[in-house]
Protein backbone atom coordinates (compact mmCIF):
# COMPACT_ATOMS: atom_id res chain seq x y z
CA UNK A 1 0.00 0.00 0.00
CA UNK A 2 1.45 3.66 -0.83
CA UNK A 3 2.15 5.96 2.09
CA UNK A 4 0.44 9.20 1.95
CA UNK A 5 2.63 12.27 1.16
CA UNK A 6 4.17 14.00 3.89
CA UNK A 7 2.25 17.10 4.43
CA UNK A 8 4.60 20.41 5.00
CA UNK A 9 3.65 23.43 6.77
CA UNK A 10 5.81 26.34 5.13
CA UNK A 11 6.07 29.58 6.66
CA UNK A 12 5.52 32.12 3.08
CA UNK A 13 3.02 34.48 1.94
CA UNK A 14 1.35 32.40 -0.51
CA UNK A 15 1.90 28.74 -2.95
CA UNK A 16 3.86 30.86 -5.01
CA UNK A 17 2.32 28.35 -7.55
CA UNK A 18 -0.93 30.15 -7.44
CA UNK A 19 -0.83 32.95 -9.29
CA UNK A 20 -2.05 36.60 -7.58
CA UNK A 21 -2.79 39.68 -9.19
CA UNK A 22 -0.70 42.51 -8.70
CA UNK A 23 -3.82 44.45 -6.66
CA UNK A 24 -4.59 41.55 -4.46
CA UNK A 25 -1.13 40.13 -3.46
CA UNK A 26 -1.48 43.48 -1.86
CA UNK A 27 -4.60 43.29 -0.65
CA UNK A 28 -4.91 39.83 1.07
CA UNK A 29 -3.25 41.46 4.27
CA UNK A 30 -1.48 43.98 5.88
CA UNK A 31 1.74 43.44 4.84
CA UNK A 32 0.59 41.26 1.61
CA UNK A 33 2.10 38.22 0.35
CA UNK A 34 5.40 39.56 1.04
CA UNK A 35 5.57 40.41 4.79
CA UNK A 36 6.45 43.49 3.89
CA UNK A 37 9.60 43.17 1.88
CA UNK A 38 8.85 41.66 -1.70
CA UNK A 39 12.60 39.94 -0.92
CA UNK A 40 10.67 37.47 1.30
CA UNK A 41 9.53 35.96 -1.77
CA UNK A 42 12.55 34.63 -3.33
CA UNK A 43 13.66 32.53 -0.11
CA UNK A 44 10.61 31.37 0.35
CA UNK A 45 9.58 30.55 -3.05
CA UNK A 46 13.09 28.55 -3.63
CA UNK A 47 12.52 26.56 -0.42
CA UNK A 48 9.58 25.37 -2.03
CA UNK A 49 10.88 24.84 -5.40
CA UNK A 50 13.40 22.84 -3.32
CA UNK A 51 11.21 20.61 -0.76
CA UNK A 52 8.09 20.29 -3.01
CA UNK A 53 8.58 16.26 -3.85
CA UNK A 54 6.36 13.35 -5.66
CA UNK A 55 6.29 12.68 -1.56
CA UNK A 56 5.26 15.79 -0.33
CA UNK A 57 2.80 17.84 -0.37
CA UNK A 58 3.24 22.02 0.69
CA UNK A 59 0.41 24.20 2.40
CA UNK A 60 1.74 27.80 2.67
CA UNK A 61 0.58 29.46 6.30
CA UNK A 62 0.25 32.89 4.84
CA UNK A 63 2.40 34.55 8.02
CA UNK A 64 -0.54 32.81 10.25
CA UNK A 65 1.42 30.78 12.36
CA UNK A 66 2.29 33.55 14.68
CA UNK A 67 -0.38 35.35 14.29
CA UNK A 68 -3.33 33.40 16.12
CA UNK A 69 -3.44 32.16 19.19
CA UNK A 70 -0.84 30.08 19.77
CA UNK A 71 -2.26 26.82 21.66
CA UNK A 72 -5.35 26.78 19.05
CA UNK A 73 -2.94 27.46 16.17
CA UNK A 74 -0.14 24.20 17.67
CA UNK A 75 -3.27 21.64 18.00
CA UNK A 76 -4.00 22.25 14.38
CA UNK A 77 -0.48 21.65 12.76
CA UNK A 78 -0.31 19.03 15.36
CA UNK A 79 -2.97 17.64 14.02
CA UNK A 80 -2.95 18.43 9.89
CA UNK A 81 0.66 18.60 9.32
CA UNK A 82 3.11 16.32 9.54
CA UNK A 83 6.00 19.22 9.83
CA UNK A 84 6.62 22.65 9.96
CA UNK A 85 9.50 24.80 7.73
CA UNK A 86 10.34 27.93 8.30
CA UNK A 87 12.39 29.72 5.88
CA UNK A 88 13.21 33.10 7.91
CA UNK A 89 15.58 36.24 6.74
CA UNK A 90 16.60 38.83 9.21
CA UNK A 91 14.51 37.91 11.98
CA UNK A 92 17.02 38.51 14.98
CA UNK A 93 16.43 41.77 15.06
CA UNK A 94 14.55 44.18 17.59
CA UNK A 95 11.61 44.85 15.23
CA UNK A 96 10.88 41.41 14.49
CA UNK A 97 10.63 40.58 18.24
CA UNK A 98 6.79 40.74 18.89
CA UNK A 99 6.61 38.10 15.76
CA UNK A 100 9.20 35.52 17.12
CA UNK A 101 7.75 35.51 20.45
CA UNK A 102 5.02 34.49 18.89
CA UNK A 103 6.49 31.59 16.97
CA UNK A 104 8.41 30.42 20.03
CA UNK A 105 5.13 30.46 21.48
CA UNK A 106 3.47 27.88 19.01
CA UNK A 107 6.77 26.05 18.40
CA UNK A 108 7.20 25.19 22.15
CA UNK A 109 3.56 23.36 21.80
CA UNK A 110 4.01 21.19 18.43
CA UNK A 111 4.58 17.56 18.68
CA UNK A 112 6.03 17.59 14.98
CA UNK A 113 9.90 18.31 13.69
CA UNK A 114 10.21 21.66 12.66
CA UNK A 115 13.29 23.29 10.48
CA UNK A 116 14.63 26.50 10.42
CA UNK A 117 16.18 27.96 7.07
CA UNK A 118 18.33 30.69 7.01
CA UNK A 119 17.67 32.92 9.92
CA UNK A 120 20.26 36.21 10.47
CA UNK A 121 21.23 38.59 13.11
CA UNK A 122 20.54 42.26 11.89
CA UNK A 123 22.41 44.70 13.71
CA UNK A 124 24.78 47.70 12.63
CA UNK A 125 28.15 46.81 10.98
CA UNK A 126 30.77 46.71 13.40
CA UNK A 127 28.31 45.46 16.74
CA UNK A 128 29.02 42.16 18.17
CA UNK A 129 26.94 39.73 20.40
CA UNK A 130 27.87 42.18 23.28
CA UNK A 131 25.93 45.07 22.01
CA UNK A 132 22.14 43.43 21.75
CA UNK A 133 19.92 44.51 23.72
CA UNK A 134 19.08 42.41 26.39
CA UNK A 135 15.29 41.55 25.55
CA UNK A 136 16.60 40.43 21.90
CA UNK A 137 18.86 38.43 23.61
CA UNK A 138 15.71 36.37 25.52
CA UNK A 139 14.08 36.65 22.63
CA UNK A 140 16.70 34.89 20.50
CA UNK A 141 17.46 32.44 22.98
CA UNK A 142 14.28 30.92 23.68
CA UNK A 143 13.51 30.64 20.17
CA UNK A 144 16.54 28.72 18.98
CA UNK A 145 16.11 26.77 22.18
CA UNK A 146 12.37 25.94 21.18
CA UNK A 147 13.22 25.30 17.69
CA UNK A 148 16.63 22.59 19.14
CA UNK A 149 13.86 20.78 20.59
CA UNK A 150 12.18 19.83 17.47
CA UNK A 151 15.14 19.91 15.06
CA UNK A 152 18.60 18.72 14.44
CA UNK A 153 20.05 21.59 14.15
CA UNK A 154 19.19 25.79 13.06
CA UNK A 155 20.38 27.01 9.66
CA UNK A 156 21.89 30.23 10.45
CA UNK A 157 22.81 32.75 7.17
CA UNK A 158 26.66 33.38 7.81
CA UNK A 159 29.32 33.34 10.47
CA UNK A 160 27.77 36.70 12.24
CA UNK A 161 24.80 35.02 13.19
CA UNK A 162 26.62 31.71 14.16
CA UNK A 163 28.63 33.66 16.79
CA UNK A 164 26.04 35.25 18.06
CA UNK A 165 24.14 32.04 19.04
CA UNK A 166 27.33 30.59 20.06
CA UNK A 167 27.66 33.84 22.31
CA UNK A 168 24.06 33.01 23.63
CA UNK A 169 25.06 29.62 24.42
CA UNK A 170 24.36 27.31 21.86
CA UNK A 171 26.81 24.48 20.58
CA UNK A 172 28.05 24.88 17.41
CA UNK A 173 27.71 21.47 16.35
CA UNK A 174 23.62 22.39 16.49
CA UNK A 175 24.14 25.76 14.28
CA UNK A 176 24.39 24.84 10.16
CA UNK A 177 25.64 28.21 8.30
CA UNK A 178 23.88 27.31 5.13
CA UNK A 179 23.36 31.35 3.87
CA UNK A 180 20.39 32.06 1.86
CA UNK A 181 17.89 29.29 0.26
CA UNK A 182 16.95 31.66 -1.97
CA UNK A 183 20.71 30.96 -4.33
CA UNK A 184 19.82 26.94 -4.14
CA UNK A 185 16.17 26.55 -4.66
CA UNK A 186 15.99 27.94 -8.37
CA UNK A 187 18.34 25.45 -9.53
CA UNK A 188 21.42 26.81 -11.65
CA UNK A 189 25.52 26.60 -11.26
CA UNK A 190 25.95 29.87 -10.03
CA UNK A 191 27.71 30.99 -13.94
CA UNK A 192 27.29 34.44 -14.57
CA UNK A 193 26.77 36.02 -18.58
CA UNK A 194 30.27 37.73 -19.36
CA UNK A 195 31.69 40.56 -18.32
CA UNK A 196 31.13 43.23 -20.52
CA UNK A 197 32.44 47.00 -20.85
CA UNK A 198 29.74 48.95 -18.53
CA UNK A 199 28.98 52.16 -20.96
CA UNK A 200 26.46 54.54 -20.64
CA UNK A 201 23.96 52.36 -22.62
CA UNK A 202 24.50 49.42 -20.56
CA UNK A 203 20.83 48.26 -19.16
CA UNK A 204 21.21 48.35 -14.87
CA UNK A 205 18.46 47.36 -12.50
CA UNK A 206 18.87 49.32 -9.37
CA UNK A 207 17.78 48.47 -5.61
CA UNK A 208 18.02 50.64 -2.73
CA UNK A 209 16.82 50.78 0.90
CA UNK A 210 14.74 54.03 1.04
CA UNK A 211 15.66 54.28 5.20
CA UNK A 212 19.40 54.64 4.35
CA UNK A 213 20.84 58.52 4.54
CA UNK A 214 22.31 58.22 1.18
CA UNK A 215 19.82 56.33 -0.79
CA UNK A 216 18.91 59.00 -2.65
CA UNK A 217 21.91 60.21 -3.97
CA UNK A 218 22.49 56.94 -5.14
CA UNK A 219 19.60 56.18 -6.69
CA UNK A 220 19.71 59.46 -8.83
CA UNK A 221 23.35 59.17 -9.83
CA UNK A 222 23.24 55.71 -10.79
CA UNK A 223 19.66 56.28 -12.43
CA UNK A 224 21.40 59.49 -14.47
CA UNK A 225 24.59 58.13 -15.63
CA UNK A 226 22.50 55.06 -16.63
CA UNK A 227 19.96 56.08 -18.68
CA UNK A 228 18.75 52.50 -19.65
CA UNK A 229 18.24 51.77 -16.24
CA UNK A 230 15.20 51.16 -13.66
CA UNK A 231 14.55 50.71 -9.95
CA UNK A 232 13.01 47.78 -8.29
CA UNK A 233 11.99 48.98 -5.13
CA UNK A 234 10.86 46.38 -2.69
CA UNK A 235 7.92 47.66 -0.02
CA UNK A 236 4.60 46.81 -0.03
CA UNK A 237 4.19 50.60 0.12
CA UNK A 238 5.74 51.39 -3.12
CA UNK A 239 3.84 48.62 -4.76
CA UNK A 240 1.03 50.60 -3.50
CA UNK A 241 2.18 53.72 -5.23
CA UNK A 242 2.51 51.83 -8.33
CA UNK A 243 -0.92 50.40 -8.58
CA UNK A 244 -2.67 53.33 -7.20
CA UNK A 245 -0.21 56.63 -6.86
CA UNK A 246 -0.51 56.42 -2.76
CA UNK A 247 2.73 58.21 -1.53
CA UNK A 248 4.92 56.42 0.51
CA UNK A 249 5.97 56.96 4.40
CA UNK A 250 9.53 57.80 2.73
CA UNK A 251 7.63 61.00 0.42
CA UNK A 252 9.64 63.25 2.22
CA UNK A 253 12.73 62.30 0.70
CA UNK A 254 12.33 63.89 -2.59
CA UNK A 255 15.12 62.48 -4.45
CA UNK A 256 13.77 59.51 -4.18
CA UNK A 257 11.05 57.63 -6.32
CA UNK A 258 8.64 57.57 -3.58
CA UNK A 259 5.74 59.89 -5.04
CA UNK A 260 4.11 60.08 -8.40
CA UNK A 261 5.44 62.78 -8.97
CA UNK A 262 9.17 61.85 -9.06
CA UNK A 263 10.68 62.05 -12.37
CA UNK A 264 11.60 57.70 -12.23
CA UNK A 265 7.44 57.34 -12.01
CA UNK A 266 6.78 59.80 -14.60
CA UNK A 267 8.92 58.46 -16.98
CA UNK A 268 8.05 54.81 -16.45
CA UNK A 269 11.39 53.52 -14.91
CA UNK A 270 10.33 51.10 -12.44
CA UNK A 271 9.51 47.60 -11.74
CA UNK A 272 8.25 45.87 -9.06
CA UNK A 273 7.65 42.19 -8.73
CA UNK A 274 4.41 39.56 -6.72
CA UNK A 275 6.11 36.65 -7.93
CA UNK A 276 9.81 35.49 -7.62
CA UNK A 277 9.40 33.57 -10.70
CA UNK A 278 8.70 37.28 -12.66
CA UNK A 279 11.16 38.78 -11.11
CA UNK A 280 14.12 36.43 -11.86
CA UNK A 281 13.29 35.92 -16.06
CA UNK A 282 12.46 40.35 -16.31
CA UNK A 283 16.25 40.39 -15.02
CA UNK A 284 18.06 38.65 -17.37
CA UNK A 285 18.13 41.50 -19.93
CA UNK A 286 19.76 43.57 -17.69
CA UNK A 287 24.27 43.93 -18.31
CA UNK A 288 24.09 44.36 -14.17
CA UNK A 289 22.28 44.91 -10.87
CA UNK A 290 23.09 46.95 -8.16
CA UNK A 291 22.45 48.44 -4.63
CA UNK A 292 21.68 48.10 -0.99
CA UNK A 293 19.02 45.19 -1.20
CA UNK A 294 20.39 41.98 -0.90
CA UNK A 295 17.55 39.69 -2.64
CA UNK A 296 17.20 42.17 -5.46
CA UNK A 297 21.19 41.59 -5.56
CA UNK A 298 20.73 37.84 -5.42
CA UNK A 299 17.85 38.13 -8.47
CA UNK A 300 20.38 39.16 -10.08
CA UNK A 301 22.23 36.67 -9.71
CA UNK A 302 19.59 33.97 -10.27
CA UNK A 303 19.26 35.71 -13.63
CA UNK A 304 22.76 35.26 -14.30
CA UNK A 305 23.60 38.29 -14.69
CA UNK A 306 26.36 40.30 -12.74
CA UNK A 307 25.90 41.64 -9.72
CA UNK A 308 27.26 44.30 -6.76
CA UNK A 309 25.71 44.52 -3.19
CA UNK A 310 25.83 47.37 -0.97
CA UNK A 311 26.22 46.13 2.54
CA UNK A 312 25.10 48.33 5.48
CA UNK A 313 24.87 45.99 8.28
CA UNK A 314 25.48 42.34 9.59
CA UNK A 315 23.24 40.37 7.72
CA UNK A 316 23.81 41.85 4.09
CA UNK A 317 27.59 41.44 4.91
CA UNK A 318 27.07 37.90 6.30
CA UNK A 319 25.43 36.66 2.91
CA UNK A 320 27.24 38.23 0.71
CA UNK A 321 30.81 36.90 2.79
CA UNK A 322 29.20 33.53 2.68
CA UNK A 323 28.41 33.28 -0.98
CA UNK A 324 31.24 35.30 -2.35
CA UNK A 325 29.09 38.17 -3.57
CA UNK A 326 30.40 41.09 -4.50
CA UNK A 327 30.26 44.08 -3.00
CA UNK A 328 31.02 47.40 -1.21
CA UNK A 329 30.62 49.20 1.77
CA UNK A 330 27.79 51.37 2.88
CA UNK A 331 29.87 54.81 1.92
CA UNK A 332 30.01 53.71 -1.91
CA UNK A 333 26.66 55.00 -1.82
CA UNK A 334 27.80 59.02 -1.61
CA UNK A 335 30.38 58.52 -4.61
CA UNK A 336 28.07 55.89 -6.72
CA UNK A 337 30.67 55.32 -9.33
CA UNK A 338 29.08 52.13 -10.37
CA UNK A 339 31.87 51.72 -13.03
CA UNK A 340 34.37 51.29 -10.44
CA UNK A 341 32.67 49.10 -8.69
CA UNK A 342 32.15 46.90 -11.20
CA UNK A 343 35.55 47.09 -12.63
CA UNK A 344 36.80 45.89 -8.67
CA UNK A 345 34.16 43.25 -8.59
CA UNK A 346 35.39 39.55 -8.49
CA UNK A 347 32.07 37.40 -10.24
CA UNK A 348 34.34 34.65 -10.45
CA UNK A 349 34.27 34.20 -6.95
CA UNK A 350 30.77 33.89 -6.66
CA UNK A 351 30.00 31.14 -9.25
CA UNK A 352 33.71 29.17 -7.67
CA UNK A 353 31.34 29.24 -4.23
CA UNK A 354 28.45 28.05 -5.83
CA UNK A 355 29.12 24.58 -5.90
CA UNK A 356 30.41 24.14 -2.59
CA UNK A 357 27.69 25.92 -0.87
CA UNK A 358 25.02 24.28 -2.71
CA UNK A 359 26.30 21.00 -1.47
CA UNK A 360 26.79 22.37 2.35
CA UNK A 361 22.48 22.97 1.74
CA UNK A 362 22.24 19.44 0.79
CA UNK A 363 23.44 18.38 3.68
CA UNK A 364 21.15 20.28 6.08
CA UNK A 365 17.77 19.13 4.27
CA UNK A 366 19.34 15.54 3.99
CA UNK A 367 20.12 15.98 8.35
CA UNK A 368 16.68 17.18 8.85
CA UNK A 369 15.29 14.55 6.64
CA UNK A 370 13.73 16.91 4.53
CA UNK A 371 13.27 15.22 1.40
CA UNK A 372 14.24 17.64 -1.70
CA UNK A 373 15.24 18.20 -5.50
CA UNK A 374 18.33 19.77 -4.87
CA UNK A 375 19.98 18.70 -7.89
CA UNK A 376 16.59 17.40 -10.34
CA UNK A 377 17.12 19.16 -13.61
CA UNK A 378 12.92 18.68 -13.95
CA UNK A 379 11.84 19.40 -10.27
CA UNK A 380 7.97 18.94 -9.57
CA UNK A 381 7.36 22.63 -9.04
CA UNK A 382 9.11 23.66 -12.54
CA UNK A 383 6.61 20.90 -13.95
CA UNK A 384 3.64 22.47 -11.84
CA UNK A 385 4.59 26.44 -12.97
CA UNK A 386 5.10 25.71 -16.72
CA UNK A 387 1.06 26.08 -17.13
CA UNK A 388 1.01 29.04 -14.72
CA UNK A 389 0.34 32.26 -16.08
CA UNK A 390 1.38 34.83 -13.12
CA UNK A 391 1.30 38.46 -12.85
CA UNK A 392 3.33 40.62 -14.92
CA UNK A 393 5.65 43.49 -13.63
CA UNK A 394 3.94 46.29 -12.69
CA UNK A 395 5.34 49.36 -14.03
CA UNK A 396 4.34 53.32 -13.03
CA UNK A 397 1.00 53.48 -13.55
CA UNK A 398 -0.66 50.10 -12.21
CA UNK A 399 -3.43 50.29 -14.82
CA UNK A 400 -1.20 50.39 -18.16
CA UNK A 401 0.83 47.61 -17.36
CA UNK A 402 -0.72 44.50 -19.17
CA UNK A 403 -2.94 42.23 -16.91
CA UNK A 404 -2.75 44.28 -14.15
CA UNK A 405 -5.76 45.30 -12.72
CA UNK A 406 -6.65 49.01 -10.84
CA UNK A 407 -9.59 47.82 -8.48
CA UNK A 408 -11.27 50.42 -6.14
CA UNK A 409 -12.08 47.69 -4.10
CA UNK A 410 -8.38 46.38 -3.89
CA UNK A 411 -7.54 49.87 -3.06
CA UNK A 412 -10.04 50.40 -0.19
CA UNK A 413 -8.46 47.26 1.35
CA UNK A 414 -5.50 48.11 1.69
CA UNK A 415 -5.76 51.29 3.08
CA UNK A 416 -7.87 49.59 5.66
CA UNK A 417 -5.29 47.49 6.39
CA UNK A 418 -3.00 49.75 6.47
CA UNK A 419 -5.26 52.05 8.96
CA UNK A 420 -5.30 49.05 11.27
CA UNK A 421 -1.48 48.24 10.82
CA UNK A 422 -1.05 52.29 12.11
CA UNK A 423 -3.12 51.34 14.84
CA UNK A 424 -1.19 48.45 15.96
């Protein structure tokens, strides 16, 4: 008789095989499908690529797990699922706090395994384990502790984070530095298209963190000496401004594309992606991607195409350390010669990692007994998406980019959502 599939609780937004409309992966929530950060999507969408078997079967928990009550929420993956994956980012981090609690909270109360892939420390370059805060600290500690319980091991995005645990009190042999999911669940080698001469025609996708001081001045020298060039901003805000023209909490910073009425909007030069799938194949035209976002950096790279990080803290600087990404520090972002960078970058480096670092991830799923496709040149969920039609990019304005839709409806959702996220 055939054993049932293993049924998989993942921690995402959404299947990323069900395809969302620009307007609603917006809508559905607060913070969307993305949890704020479209980034989220690649990780989570290549842990799925990766653990989505002929023997499994994957149920995305839209961000609910710690969001309900915690006892009622742990008797129902007790009871429906046979195990519970979370693929995490930067979630050491004050902000994140009130959200891990809350997982530590249902994870101390399930009776199944549960695996944790890719969590970082966020803190300001040049801090150590000394300098958190004492309530992150707890935090941090009872939440690796919970998750030890249940699991193997923790996979931990680069040495930064590993020390900190270790600082905390963990053993090493329990922490896996793995970095990011999000370079091993697409598939690919890690090569990169050729170098090429970066002219002013070359085509450059830009990212940027609109918090950071010098964002702007970034953003418009890059954007200027590049005139074939667009941003991909990543907020659930600024996806917002593209559907609908709603100005962002950043408006204030004028040189910035966070209005309508910024010159980037007016003359059409942005993207911004609801599906990681999207996101990787618009890439690939582009000669190189750039700036302070490290999953629009490691699009990039899925793409194959070239690319630079900015780092400006621990856990961009862990990731890109780990994989051999290039990049520079935060102050490149005053100066933003882009040619020099890329004339300093080593690609090589990245696509010599590759290998070795896809292998280290084999090893964690294969000591967690996660069963996978690491390595299946025709994995289930490539099978599954071929018939999948998902949402374009949406361009400035929502309503002229093709299959996009500009719903009042949509819109009135959100901002009620985003009333009650105020609120909170």
């Amino acid at each position: 008789m055939t054993s049932r599939p293993e049924r998989v609780l993942v921690r995402a937004g959404k299947d990323p095989l069900v395809p969302m409309s620009a307007a609603r992966s917006l809508a559905v929530r607060r913070d969307g499908v993305f949890g704020t950060n479209a980034g989220n999507m690649l990780f989570y969408t290549a842990a799925w690529r990766a653990l989505l078997t002929d023997r499994t079967e994957l149920f995305a928990d839209g961000y609910a797990t710690e969001q309900r009550s915690a006892r009622q929420e742990a008797e129902r993956l007790n009871r429906e699922y046979d195990r519970l994956v979370i693929p995490l980012a930067n979630a050491f981090r004050k902000s994140f706090l009130p959200r891990l609690d809350r997982l530590t909270d249902v994870i101390r109360l399930l009776d199944i395994p549960v695996s944790v892939i890719g969590v970082g420390a966020q803190f300001p370059l040049g801090a150590d384990a000394a300098d958190a805060p004492a309530e992150l600290r707890d935090s941090v500690r009872s939440f690796v502790s919970a998750v030890l319980d249940r699991s193997p091991s923790i996979g931990v995005r680069g040495g930064f984070t590993r020390d900190f645990l270790v600082a905390l009190g963990f053993d090493d042999r329990s922490i896996d530095i793995i970095g990011c999911p999000s370079l091993y669940g697409f598939g690919g080698d890690g090569v990169l298209a050729p170098r090429r001469e970066l002219t002013p025609d070359a085509r450059l996708a830009v990212t940027y963190s609109p918090y950071l001081r010098d964002a702007g001045t970034f953003v418009r020298t890059a954007t200027t000496a590049y005139p074939d060039s667009y941003v991909v901003p990543q907020t659930v805000e600024a996806l917002a401004l593209l559907m609908w023209g709603d100005p962002t909490p950043y408006a204030s910073k004028r040189d910035l594309p966070e209005t309508a009425s910024h010159e980037l909007y007016r003359t059409g030069r942005m993207r911004f992606f609801v599906d990681a799938t999207t996101w990787i194949d618009t890439l690939r035209d582009r000669d190189l991607v750039i700036g302070t976002r490290i999953h629009g950096t490691i699009a990039g790279l899925l793409a194959g195409v070239p690319a630079i990080l900015i780092a400006h803290d621990t856990r961009t600087r862990e990731l890109a350390e780990f994989h051999s990404i290039p990049y520079a520090r935060k102050s490149a972002m005053k100066s933003a010669n882009v040619r020099r960078l890329y004339e300093r970058a080593d690609f090589d480096a990245f696509t010599a990692s590759h290998g070795r670092n896809l292998a280290t991830f084999r090893a964690f799923l294969d000591r967690h007994g996660l069963a996978h496709t690491i390595g299946e040149a025709h994995a289930r969920f490539d099978r599954e998406l071929a018939p999948v039609e998902l949402a374009p990019a949406v361009h400035p304005p929502g309503a002229r980019t093709p299959g996009a839709r500009r719903s009042p409806l949509d819109r009135a959702v959100w901002r009620v959502t985003q009333a009650s996220r105020r609120r909170r």
